[in-house]
Protein backbone atom coordinates (compact mmCIF):
# COMPACT_ATOMS: atom_id res chain seq x y z
CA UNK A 1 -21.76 4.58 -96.85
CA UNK A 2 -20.43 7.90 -95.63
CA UNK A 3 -18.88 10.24 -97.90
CA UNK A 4 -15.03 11.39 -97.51
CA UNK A 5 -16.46 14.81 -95.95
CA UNK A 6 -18.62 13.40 -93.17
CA UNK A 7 -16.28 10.80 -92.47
CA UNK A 8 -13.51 13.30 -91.53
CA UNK A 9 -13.05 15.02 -88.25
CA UNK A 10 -10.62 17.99 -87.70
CA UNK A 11 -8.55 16.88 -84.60
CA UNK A 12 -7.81 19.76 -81.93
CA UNK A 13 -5.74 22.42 -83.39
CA UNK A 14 -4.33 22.60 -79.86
CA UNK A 15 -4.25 21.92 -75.92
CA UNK A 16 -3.51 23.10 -73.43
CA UNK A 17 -2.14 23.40 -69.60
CA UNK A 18 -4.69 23.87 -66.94
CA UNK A 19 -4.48 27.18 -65.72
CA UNK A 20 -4.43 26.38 -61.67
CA UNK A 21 -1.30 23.89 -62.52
CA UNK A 22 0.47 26.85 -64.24
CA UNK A 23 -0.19 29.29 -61.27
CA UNK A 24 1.09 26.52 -59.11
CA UNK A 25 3.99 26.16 -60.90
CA UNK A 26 4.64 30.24 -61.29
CA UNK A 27 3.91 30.61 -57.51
CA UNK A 28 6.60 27.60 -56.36
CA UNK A 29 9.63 29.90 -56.22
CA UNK A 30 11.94 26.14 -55.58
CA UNK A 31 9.67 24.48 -58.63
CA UNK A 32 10.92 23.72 -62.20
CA UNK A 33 12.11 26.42 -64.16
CA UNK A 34 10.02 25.44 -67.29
CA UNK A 35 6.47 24.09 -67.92
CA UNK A 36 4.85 23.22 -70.95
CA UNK A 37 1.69 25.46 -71.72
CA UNK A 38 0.27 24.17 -74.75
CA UNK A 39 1.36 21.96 -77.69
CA UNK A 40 -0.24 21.59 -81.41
CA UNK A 41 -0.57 23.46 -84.95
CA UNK A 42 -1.45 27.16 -84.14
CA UNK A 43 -1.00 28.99 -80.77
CA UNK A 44 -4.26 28.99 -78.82
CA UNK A 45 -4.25 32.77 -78.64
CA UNK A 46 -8.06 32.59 -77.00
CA UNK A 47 -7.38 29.68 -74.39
CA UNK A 48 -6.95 30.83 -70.80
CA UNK A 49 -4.02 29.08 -70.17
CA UNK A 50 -2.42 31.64 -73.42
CA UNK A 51 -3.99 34.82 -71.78
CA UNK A 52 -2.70 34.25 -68.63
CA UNK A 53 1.32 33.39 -69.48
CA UNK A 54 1.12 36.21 -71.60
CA UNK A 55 0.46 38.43 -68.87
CA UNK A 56 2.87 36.81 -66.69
CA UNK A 57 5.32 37.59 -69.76
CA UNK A 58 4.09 41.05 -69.98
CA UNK A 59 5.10 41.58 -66.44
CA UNK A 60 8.37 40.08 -66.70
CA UNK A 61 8.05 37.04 -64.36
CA UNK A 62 8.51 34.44 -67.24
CA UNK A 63 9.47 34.07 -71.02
CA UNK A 64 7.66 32.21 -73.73
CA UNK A 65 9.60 29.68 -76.52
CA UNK A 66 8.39 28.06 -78.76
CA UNK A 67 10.04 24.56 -80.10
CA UNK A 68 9.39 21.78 -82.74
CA UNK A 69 7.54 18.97 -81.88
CA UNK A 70 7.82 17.74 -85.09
CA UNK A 71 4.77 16.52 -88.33
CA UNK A 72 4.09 20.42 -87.93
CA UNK A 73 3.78 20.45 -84.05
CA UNK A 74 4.53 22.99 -81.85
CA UNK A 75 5.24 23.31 -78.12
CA UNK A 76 4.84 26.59 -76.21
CA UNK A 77 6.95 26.09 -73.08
CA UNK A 78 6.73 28.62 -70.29
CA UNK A 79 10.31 30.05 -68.72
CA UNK A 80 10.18 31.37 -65.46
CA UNK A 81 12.63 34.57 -65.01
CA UNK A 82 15.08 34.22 -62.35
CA UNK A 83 15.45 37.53 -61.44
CA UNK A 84 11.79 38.30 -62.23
CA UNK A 85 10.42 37.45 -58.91
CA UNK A 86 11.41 38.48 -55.46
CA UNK A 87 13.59 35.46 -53.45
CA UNK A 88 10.21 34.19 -51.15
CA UNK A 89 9.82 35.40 -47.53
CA UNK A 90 8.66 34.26 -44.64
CA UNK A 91 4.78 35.44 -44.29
CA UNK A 92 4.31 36.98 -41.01
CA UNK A 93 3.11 34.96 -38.36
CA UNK A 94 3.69 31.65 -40.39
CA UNK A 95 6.70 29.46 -38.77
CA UNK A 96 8.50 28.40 -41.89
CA UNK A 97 5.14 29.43 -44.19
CA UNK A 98 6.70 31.22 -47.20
CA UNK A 99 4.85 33.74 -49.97
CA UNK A 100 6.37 34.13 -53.22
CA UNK A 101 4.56 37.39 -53.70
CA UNK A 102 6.66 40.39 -53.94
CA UNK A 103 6.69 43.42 -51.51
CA UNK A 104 5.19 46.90 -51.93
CA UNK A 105 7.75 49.78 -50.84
CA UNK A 106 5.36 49.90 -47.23
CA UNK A 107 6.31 45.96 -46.71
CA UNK A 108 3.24 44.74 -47.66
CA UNK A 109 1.90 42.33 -50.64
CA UNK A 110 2.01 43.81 -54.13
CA UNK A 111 -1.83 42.82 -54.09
CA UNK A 112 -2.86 43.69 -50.95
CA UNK A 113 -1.37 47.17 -51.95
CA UNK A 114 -3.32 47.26 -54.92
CA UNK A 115 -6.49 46.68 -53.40
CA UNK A 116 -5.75 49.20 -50.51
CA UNK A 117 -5.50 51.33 -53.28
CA UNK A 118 -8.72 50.57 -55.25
CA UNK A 119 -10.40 51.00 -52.34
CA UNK A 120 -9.46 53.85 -51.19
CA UNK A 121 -11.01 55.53 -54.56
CA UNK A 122 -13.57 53.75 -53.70
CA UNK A 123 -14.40 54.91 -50.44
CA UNK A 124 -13.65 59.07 -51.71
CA UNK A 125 -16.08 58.35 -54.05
CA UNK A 126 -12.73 58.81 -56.81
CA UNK A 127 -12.37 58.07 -60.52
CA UNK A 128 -10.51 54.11 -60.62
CA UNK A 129 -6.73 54.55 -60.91
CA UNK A 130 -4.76 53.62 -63.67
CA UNK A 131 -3.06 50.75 -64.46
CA UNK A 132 0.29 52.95 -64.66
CA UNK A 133 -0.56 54.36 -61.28
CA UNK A 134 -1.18 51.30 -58.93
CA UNK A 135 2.15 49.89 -60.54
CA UNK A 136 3.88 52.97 -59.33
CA UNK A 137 2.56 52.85 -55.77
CA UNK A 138 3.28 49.04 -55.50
CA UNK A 139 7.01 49.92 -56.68
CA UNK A 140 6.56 48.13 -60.22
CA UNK A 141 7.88 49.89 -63.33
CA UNK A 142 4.85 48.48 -66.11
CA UNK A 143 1.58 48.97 -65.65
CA UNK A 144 1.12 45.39 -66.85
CA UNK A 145 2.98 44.55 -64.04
CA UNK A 146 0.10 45.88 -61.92
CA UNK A 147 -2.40 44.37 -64.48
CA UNK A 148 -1.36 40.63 -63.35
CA UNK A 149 -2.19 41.42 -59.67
CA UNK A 150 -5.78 43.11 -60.76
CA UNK A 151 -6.96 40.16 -62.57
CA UNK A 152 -5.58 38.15 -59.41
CA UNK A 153 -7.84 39.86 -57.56
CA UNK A 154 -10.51 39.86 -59.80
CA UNK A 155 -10.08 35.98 -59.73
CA UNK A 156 -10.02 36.06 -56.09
CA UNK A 157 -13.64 37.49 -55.86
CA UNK A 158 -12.00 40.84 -54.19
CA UNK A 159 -12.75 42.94 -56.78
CA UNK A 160 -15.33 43.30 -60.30
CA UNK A 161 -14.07 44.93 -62.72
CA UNK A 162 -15.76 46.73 -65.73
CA UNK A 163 -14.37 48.13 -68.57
CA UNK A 164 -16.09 50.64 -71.23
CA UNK A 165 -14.65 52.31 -74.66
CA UNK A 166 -15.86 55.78 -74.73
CA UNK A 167 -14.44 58.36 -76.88
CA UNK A 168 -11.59 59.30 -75.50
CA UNK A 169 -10.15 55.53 -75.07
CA UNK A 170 -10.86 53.22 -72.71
CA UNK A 171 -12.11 53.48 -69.15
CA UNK A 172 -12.40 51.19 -65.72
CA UNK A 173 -14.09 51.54 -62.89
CA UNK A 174 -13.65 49.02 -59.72
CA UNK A 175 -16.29 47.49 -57.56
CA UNK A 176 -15.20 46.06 -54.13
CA UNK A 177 -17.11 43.05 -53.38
CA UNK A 178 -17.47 41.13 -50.08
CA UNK A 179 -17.54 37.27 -50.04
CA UNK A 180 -21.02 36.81 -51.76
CA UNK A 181 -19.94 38.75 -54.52
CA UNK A 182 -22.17 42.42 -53.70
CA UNK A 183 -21.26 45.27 -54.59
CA UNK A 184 -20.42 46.98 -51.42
CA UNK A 185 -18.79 50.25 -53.02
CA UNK A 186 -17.38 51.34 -56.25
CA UNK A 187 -14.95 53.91 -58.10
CA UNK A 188 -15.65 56.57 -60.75
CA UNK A 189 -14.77 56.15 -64.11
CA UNK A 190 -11.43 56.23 -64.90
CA UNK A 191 -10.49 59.59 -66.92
């Protein structure tokens, strides 16, 4: 006979959304203006889905509530911003294709920008820019803003991205990578 201790199991503290379905959902400027992104006892600070609303929050595109679900349960329920992201436009060339990705002040995609950007460094053999200053060039006002559109990149394959805590704070440097994932160039250290 089992004692009370092995015979009980902790259930899951929390679940949550799949993080494809909430990019989906962010990226589907006509979708639902909420989304449920994880339900249970204690916010699952550490899941991906978590990490990545929070940045979405941190750039402005949605808002985060939290409401009873009642015997101690929680629901975290995603709110997308009306006025966070850009009405979508036609992409160029497409007949009737729409992209929900906002512009850069030269017309082009926010992360195309970016990337023009990191690899330019790159190529001058230049320290990585800052967070602060690719949000600047792309026409964002946080540099979380341009934060979102790095790790979209980064997620893409695009880009590698290492980070280092020296001394003076931290510091990036960016590594352009072609489909295979080599390193074909890379920027300084950030100062």
């Amino acid at each position: 006979m089992k004692s009370a201790a092995e015979s009980y199991a902790l259930p899951p503290m929390a679940q949550t959304a799949e993080p494809a379905a909430l990019e989906e959902w962010l990226s589907d400027p006509d979708g639902e203006d909420r989304i449920l992104v994880a339900t249970g006892r204690v916010a699952p600070k550490m899941a991906l889905a978590w990490v990545l609303v929070h940045q979405w929050k941190a750039a402005g595109f949605v808002d985060v509530v939290t409401e009873p679900a009642g015997k101690g349960e929680w629901l975290w329920i995603a709110v997308r911003q009306l006025c966070a992201m850009p009405a979508a436009v036609p992409a160029r060339g497409a007949k009737g294709g729409r992209s929900a990705e906002p512009q850069a002040p030269d017309g082009t995609p926010v992360s195309d920008h970016i990337l023009r950007a990191i690899k330019r460094a790159a190529n001058m053999g230049q320290p990585a820019p800052s967070l602060a200053v690719l949000a600047k060039g792309a026409g964002m006002k946080a540099p979380a803003n341009a934060k979102y559109y790095v790790d979209r990149l980064k997620v893409a394959g695009k880009i590698g991205v290492e980070a280092k805590v020296f001394a003076g704070g931290e510091r990036r440097r960016y590594r352009i990578l072609d489909a295979n994932g080599t390193v074909l160039k890379q920027t300084e250290w950030s100062r």
